[in-house]
PDB file of N, CA and C in Angstrom:
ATOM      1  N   UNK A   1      51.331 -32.460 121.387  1.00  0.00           N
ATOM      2  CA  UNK A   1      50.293 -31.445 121.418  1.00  0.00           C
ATOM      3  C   UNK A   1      50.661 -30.300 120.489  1.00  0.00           C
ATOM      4  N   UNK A   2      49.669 -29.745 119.953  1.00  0.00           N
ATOM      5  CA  UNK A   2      49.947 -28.466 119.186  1.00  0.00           C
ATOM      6  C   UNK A   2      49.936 -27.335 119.684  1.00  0.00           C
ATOM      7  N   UNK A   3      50.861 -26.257 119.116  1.00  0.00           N
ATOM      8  CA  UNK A   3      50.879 -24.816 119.923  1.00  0.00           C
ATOM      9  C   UNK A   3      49.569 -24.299 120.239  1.00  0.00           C
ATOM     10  N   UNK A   4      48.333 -24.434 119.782  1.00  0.00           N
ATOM     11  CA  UNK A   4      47.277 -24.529 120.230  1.00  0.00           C
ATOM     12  C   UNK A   4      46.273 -24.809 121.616  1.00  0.00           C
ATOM     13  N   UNK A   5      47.055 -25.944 121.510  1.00  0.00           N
ATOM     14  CA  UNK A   5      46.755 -26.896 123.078  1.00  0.00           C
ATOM     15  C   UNK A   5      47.323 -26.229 123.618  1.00  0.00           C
ATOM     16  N   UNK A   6      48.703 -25.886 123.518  1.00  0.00           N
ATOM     17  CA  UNK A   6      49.729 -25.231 124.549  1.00  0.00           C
ATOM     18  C   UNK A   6      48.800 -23.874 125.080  1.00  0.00           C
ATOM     19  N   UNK A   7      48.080 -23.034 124.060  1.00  0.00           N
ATOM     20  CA  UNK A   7      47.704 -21.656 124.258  1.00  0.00           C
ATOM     21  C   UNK A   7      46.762 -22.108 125.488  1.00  0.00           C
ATOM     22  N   UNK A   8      45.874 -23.029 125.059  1.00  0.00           N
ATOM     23  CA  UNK A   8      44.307 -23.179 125.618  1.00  0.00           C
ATOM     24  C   UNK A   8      45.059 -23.398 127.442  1.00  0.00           C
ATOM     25  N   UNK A   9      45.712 -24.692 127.346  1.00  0.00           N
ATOM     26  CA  UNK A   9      46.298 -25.117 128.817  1.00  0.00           C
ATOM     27  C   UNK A   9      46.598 -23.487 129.226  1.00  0.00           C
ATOM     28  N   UNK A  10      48.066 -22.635 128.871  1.00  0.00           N
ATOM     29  CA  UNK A  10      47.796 -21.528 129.361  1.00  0.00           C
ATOM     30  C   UNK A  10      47.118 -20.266 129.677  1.00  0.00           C
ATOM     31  N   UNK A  11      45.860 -20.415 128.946  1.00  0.00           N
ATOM     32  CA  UNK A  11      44.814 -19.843 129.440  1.00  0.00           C
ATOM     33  C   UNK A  11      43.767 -20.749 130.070  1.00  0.00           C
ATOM     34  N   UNK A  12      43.532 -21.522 130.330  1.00  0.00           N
ATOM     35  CA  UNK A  12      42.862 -21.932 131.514  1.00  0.00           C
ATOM     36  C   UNK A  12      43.722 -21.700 132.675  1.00  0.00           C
ATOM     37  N   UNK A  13      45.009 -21.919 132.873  1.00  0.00           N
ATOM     38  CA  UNK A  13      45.398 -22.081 134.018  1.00  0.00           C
ATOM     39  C   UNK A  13      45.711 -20.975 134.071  1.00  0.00           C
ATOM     40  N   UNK A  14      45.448 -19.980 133.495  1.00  0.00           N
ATOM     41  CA  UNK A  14      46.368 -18.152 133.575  1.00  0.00           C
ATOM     42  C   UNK A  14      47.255 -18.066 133.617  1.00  0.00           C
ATOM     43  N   UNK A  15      48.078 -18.732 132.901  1.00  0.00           N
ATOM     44  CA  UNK A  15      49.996 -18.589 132.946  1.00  0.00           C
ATOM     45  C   UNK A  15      50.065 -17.672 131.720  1.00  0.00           C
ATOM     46  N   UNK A  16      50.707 -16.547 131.916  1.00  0.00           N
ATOM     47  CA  UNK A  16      51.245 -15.552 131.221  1.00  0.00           C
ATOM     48  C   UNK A  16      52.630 -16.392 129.697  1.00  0.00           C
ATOM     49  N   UNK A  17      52.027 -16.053 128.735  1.00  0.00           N
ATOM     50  CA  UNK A  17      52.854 -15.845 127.442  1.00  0.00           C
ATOM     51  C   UNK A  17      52.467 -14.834 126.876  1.00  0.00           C
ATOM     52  N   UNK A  18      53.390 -14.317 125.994  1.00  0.00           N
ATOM     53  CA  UNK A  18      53.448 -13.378 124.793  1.00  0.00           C
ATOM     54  C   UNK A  18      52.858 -13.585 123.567  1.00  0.00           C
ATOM     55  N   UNK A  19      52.460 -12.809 123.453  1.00  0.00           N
ATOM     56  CA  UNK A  19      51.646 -13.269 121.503  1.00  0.00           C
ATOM     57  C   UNK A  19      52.503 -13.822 120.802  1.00  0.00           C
ATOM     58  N   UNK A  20      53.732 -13.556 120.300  1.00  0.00           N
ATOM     59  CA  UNK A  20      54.542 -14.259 119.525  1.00  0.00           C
ATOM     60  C   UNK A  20      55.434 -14.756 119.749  1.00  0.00           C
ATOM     61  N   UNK A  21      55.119 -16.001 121.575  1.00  0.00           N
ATOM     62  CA  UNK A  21      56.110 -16.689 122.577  1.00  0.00           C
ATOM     63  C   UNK A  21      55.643 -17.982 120.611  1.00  0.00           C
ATOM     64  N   UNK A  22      56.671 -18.939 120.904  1.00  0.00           N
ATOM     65  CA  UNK A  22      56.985 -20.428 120.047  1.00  0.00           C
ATOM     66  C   UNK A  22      56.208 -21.277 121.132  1.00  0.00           C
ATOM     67  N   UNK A  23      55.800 -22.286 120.113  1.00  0.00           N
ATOM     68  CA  UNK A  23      55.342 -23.547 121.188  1.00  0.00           C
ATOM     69  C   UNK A  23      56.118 -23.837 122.455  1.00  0.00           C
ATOM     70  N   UNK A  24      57.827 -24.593 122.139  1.00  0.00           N
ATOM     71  CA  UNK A  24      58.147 -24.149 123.220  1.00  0.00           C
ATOM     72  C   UNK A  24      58.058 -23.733 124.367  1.00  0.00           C
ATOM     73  N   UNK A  25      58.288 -22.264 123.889  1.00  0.00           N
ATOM     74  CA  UNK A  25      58.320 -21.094 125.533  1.00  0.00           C
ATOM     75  C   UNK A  25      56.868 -20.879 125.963  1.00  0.00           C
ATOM     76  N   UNK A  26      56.014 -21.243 125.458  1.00  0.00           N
ATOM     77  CA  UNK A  26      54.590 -21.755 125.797  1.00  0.00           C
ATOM     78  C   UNK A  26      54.286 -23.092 126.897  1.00  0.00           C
ATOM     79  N   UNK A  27      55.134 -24.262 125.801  1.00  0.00           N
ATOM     80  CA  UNK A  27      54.958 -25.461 126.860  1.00  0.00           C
ATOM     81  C   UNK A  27      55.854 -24.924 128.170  1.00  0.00           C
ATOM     82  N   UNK A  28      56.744 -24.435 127.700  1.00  0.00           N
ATOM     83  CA  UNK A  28      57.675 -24.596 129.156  1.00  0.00           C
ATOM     84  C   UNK A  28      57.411 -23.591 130.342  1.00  0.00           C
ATOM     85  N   UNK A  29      56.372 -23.056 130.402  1.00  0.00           N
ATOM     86  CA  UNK A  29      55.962 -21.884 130.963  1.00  0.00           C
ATOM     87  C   UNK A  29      54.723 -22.916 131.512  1.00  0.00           C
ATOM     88  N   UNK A  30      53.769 -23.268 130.791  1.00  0.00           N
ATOM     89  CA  UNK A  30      52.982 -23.823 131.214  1.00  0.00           C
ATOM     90  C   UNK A  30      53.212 -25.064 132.388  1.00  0.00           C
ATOM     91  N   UNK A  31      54.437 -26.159 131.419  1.00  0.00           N
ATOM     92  CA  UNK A  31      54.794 -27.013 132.834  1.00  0.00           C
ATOM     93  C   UNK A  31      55.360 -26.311 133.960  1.00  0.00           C
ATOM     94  N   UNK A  32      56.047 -25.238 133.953  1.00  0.00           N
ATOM     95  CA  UNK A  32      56.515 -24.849 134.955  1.00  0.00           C
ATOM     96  C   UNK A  32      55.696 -24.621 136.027  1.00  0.00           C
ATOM     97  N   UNK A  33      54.958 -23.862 135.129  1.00  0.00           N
ATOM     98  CA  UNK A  33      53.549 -23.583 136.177  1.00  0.00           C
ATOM     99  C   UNK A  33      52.789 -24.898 137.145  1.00  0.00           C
ATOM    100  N   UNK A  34      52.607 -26.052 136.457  1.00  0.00           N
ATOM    101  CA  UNK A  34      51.987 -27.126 136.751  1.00  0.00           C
ATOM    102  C   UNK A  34      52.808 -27.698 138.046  1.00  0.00           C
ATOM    103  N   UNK A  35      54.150 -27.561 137.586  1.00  0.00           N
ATOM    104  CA  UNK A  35      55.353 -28.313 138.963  1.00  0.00           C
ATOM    105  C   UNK A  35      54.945 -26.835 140.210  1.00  0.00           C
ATOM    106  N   UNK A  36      55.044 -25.736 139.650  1.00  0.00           N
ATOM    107  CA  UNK A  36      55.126 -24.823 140.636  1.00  0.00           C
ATOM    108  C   UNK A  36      53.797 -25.291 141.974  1.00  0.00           C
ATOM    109  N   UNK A  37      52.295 -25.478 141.206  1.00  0.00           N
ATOM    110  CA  UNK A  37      51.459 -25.512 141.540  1.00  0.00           C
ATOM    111  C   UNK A  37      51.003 -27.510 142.010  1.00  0.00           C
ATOM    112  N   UNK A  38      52.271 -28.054 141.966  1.00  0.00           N
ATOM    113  CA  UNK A  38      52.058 -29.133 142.478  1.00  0.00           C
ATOM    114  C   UNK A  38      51.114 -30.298 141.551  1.00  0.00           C
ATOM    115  N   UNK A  39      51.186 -29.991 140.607  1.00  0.00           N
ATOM    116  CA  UNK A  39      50.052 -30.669 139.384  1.00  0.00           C
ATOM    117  C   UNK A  39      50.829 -31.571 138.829  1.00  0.00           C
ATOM    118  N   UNK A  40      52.374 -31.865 138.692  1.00  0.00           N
ATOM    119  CA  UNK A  40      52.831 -32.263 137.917  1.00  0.00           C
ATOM    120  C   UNK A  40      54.209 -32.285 138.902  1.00  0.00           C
ATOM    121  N   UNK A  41      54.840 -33.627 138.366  1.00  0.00           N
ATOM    122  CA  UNK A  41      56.412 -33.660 139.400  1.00  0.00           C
ATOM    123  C   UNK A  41      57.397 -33.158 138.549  1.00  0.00           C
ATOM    124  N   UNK A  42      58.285 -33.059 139.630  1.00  0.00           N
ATOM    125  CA  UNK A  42      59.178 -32.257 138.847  1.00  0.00           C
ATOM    126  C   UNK A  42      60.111 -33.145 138.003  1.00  0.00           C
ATOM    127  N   UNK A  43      59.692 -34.261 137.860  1.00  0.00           N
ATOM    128  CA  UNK A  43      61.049 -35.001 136.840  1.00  0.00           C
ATOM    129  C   UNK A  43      60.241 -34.776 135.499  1.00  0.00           C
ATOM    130  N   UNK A  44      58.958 -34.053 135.714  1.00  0.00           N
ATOM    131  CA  UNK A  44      58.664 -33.846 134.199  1.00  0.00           C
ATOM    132  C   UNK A  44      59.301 -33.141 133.261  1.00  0.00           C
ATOM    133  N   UNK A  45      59.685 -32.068 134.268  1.00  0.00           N
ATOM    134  CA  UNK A  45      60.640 -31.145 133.846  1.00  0.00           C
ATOM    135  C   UNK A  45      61.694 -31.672 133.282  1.00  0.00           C
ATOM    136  N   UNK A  46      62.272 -32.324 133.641  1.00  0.00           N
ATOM    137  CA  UNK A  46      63.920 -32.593 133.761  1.00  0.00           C
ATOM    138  C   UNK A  46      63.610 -33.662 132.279  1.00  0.00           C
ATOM    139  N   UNK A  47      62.649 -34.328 131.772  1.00  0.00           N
ATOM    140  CA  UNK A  47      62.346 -35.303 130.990  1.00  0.00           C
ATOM    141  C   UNK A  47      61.746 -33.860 129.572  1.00  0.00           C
ATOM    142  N   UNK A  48      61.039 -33.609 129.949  1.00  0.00           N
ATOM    143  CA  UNK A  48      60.782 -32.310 129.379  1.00  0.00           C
ATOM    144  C   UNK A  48      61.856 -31.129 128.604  1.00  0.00           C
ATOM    145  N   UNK A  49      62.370 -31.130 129.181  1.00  0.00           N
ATOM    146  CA  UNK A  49      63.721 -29.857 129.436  1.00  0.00           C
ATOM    147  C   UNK A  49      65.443 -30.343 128.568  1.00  0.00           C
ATOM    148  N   UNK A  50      65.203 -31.632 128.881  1.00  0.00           N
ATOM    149  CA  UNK A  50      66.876 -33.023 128.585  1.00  0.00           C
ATOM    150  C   UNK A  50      66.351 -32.719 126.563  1.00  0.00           C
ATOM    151  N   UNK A  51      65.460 -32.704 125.936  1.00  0.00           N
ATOM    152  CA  UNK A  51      64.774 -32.557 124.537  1.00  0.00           C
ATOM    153  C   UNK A  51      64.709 -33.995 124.159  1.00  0.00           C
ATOM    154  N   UNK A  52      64.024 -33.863 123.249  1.00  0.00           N
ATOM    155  CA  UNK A  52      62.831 -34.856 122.864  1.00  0.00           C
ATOM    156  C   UNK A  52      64.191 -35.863 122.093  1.00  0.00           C
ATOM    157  N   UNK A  53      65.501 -36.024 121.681  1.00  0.00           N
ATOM    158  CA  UNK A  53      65.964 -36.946 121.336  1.00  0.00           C
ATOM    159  C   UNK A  53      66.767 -37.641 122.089  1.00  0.00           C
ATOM    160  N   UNK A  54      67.076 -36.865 123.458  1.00  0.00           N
ATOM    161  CA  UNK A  54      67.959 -37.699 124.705  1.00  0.00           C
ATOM    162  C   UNK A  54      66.980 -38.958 124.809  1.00  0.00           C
ATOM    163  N   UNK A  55      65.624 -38.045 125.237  1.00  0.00           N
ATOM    164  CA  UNK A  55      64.845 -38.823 125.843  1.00  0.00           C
ATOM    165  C   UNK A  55      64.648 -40.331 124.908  1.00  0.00           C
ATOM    166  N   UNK A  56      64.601 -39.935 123.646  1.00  0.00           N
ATOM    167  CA  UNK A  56      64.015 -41.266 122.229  1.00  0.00           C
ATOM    168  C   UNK A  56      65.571 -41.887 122.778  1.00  0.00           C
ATOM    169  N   UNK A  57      66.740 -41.661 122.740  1.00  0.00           N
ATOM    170  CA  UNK A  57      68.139 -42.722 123.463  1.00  0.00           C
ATOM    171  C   UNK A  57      68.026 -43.171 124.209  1.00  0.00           C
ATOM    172  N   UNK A  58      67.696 -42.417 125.130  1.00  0.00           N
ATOM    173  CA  UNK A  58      67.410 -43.334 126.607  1.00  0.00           C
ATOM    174  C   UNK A  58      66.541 -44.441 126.758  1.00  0.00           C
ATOM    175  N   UNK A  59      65.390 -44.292 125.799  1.00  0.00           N
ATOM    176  CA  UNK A  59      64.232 -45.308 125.764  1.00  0.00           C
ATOM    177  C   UNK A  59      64.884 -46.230 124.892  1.00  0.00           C
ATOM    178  N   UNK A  60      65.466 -46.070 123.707  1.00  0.00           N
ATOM    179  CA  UNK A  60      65.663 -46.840 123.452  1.00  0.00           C
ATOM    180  C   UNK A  60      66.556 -47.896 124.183  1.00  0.00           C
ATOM    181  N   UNK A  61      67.942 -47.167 124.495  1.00  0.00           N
ATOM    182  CA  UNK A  61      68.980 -48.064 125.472  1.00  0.00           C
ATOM    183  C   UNK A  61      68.111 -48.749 126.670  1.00  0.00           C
ATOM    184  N   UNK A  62      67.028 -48.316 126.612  1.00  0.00           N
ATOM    185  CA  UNK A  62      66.233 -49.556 128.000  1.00  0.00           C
ATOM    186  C   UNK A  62      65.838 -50.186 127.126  1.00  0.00           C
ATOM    187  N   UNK A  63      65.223 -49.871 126.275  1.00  0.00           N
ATOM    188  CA  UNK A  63      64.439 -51.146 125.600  1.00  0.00           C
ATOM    189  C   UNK A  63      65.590 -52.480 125.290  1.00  0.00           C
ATOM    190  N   UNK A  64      66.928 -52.211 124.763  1.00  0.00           N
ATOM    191  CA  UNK A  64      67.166 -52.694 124.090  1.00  0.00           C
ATOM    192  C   UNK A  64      68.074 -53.664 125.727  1.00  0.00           C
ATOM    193  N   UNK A  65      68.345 -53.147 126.631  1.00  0.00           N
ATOM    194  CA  UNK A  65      69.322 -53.396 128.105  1.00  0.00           C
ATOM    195  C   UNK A  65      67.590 -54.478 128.507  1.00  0.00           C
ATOM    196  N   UNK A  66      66.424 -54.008 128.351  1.00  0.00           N
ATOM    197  CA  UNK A  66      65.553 -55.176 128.325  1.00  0.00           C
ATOM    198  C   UNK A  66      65.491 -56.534 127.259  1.00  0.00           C
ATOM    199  N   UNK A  67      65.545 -56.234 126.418  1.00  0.00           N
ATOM    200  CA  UNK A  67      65.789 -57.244 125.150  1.00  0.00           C
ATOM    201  C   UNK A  67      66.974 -58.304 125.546  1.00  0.00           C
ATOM    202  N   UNK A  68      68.223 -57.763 125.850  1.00  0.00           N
ATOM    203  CA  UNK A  68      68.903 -58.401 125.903  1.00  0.00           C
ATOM    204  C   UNK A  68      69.117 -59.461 127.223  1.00  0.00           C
ATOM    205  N   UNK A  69      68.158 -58.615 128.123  1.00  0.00           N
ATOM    206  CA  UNK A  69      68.368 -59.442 129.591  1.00  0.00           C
ATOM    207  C   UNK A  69      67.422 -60.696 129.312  1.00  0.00           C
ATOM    208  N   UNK A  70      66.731 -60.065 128.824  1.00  0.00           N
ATOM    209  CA  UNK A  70      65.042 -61.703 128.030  1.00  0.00           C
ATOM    210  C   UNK A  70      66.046 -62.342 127.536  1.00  0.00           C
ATOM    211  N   UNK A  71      66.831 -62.183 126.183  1.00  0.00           N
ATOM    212  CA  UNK A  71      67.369 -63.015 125.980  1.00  0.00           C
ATOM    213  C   UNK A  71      68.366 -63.820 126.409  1.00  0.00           C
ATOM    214  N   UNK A  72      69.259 -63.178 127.389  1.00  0.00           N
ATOM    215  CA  UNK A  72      70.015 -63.827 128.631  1.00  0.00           C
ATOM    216  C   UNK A  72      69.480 -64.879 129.335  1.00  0.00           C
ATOM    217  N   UNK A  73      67.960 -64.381 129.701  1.00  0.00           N
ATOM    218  CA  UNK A  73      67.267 -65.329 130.594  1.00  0.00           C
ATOM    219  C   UNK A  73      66.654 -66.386 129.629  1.00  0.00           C
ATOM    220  N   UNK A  74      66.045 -66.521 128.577  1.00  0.00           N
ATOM    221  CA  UNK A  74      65.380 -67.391 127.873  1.00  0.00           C
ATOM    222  C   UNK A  74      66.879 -68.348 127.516  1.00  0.00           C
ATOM    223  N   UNK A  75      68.110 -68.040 127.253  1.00  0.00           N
ATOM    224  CA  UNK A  75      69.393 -68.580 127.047  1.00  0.00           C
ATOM    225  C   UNK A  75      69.618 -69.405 127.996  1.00  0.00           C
ATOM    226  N   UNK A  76      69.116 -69.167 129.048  1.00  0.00           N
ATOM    227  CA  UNK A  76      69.723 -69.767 130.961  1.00  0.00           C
ATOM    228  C   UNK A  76      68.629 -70.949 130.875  1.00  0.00           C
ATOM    229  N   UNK A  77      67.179 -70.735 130.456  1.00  0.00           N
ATOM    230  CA  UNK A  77      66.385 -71.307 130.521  1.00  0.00           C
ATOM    231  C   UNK A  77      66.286 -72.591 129.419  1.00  0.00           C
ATOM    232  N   UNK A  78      67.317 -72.012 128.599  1.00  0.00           N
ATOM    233  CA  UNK A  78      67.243 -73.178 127.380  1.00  0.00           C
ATOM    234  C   UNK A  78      67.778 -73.926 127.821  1.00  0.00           C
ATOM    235  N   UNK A  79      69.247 -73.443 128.423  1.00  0.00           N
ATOM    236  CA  UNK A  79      70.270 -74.722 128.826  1.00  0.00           C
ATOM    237  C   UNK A  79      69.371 -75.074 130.380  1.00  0.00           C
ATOM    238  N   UNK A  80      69.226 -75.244 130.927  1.00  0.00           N
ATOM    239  CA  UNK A  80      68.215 -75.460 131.982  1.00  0.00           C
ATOM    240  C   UNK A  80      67.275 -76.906 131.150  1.00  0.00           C
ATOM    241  N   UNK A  81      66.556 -76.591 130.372  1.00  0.00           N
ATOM    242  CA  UNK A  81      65.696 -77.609 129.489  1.00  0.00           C
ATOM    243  C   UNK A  81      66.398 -78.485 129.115  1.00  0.00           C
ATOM    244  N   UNK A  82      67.262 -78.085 128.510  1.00  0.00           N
ATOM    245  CA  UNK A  82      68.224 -78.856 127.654  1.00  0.00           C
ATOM    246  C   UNK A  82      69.049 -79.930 128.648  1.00  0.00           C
ATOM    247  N   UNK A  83      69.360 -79.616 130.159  1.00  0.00           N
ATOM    248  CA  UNK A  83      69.928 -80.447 131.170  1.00  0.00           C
ATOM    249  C   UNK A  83      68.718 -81.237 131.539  1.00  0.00           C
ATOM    250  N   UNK A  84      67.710 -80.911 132.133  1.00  0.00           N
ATOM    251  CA  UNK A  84      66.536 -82.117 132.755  1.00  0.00           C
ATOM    252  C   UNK A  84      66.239 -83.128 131.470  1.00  0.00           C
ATOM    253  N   UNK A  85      66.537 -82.028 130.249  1.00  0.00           N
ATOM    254  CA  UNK A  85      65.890 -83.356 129.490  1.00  0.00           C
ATOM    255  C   UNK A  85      66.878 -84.757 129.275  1.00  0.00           C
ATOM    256  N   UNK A  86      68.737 -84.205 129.283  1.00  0.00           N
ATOM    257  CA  UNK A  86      69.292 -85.033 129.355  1.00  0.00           C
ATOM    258  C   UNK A  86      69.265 -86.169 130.469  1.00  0.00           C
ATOM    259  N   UNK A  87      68.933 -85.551 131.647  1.00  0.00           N
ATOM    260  CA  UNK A  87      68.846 -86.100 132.828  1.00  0.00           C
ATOM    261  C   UNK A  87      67.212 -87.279 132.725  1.00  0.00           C
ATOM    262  N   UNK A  88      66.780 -86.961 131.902  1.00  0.00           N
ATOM    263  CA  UNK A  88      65.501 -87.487 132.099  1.00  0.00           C
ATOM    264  C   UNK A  88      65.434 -88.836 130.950  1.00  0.00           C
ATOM    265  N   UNK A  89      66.464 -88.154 129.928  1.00  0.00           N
ATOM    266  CA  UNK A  89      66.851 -89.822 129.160  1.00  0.00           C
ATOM    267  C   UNK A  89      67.899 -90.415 129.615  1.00  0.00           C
ATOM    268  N   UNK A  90      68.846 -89.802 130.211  1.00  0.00           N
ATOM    269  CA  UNK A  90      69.680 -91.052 131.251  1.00  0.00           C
ATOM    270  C   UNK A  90      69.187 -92.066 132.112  1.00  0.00           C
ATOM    271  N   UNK A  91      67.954 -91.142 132.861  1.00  0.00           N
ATOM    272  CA  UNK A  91      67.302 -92.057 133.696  1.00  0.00           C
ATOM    273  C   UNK A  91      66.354 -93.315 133.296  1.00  0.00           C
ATOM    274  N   UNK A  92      65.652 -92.678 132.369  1.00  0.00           N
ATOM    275  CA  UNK A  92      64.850 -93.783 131.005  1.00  0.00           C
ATOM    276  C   UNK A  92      65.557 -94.774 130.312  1.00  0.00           C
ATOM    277  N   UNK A  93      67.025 -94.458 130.275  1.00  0.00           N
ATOM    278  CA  UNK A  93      68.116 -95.118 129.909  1.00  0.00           C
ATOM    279  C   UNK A  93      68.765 -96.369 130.322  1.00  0.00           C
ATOM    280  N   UNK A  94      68.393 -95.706 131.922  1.00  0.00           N
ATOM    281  CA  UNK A  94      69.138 -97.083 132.892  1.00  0.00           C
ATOM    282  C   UNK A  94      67.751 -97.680 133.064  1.00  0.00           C
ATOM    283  N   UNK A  95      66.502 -97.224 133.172  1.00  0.00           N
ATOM    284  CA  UNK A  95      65.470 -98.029 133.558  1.00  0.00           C
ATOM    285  C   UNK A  95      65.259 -98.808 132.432  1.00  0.00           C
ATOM    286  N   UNK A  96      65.181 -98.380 131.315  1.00  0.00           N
ATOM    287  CA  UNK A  96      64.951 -99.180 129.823  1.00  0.00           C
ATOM    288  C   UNK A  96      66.430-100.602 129.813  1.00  0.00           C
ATOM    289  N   UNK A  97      67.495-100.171 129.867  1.00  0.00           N
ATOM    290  CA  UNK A  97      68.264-101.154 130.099  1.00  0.00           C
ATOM    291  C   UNK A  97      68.011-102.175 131.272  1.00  0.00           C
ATOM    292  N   UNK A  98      67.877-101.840 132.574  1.00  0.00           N
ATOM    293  CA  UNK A  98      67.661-102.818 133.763  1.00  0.00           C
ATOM    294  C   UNK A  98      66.035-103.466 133.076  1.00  0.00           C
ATOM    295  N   UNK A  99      65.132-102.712 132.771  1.00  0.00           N
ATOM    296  CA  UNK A  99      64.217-103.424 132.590  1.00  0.00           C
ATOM    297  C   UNK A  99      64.435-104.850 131.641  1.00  0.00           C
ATOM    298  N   UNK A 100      65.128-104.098 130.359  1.00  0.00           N
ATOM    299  CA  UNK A 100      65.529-104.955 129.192  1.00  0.00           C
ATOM    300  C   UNK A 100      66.357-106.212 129.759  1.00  0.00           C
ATOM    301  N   UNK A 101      66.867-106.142 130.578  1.00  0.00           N
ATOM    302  CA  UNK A 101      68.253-107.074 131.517  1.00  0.00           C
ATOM    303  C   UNK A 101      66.907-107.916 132.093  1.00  0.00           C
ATOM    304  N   UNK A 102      66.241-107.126 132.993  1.00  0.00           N
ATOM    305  CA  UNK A 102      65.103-107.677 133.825  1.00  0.00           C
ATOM    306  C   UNK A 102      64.548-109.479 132.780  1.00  0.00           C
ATOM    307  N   UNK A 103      63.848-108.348 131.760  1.00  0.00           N
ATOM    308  CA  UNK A 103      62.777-108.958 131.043  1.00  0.00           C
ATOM    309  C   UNK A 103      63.691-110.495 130.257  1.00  0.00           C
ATOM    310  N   UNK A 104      65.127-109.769 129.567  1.00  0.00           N
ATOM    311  CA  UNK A 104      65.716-111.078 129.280  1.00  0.00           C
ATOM    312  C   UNK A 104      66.352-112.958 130.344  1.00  0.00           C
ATOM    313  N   UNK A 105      66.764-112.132 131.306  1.00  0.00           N
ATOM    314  CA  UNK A 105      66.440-112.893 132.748  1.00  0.00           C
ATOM    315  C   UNK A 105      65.231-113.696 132.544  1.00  0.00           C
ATOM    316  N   UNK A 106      64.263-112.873 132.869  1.00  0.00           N
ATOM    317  CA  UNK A 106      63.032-113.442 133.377  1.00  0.00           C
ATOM    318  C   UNK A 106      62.552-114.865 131.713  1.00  0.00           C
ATOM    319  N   UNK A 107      63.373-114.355 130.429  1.00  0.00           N
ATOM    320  CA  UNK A 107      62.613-115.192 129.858  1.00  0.00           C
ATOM    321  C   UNK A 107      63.620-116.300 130.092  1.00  0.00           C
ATOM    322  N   UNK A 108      65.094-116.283 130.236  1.00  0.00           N
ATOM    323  CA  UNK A 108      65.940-117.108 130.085  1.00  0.00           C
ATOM    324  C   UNK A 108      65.499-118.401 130.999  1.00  0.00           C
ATOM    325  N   UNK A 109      65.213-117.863 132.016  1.00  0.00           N
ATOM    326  CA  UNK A 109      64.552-118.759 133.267  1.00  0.00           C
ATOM    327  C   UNK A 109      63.104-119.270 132.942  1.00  0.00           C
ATOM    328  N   UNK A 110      62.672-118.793 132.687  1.00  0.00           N
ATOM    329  CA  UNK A 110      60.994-119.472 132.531  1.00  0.00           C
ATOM    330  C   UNK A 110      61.186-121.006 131.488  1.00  0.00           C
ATOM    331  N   UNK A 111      62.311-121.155 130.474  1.00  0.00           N
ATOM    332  CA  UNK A 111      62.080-122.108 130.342  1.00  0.00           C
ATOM    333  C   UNK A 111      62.766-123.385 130.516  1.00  0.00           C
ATOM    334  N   UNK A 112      63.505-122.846 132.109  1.00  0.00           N
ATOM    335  CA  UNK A 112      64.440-123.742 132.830  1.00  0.00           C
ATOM    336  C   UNK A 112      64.048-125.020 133.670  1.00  0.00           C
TER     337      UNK A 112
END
């Protein structure tokens, strides 16, 4: 928002600044007001107050503590795939062989 916005919010809501308060001591007067008056929680403050590059670290270190857990899990999930599918040509394996056993049997005999 621009020091502008900041003015207008504190004059609608009648929160006292100085003519030549900074954006800033504008916003922070204004949220104060908002937590005081129950409009706003107070971790706004504390998110508000910590400055605008803790906050860009912190988001990022989640983003990235998310990224990496996806890829943890899509990793778990590969080897996961990667086991049924082995499991699923072993089994095709022995059935394709017994069948193959089956079928050679069955011709050896037919012309007994």
């Amino acid at each position: 928002m621009k020091k502008d916005d900041w003015i207008a919010l504190a004059k609608f809501y009648k929160v006292e600044y100085r003519a030549g308060a900074t954006k800033a001591e504008i916003k922070k007067n204004v949220l104060h007001y908002l937590v005081s008056a129950e409009l706003l929680s107070l971790s706004v403050l504390d998110v508000c107050e910590e400055g605008t590059s803790e906050v860009v670290k912190l988001k990022i270190q989640e983003i990235n503590d998310m990224k990496a857990q996806r890829e943890h899990d899509l990793a778990i999930k590969q080897l996961e795939h990667e086991e049924k599918l082995r499991d699923f040509l072993r089994s095709n394996q022995i059935s394709s062989a017994n069948t193959s056993h089956a079928t050679t049997f069955m011709l050896q005999n037919m012309y007994l």
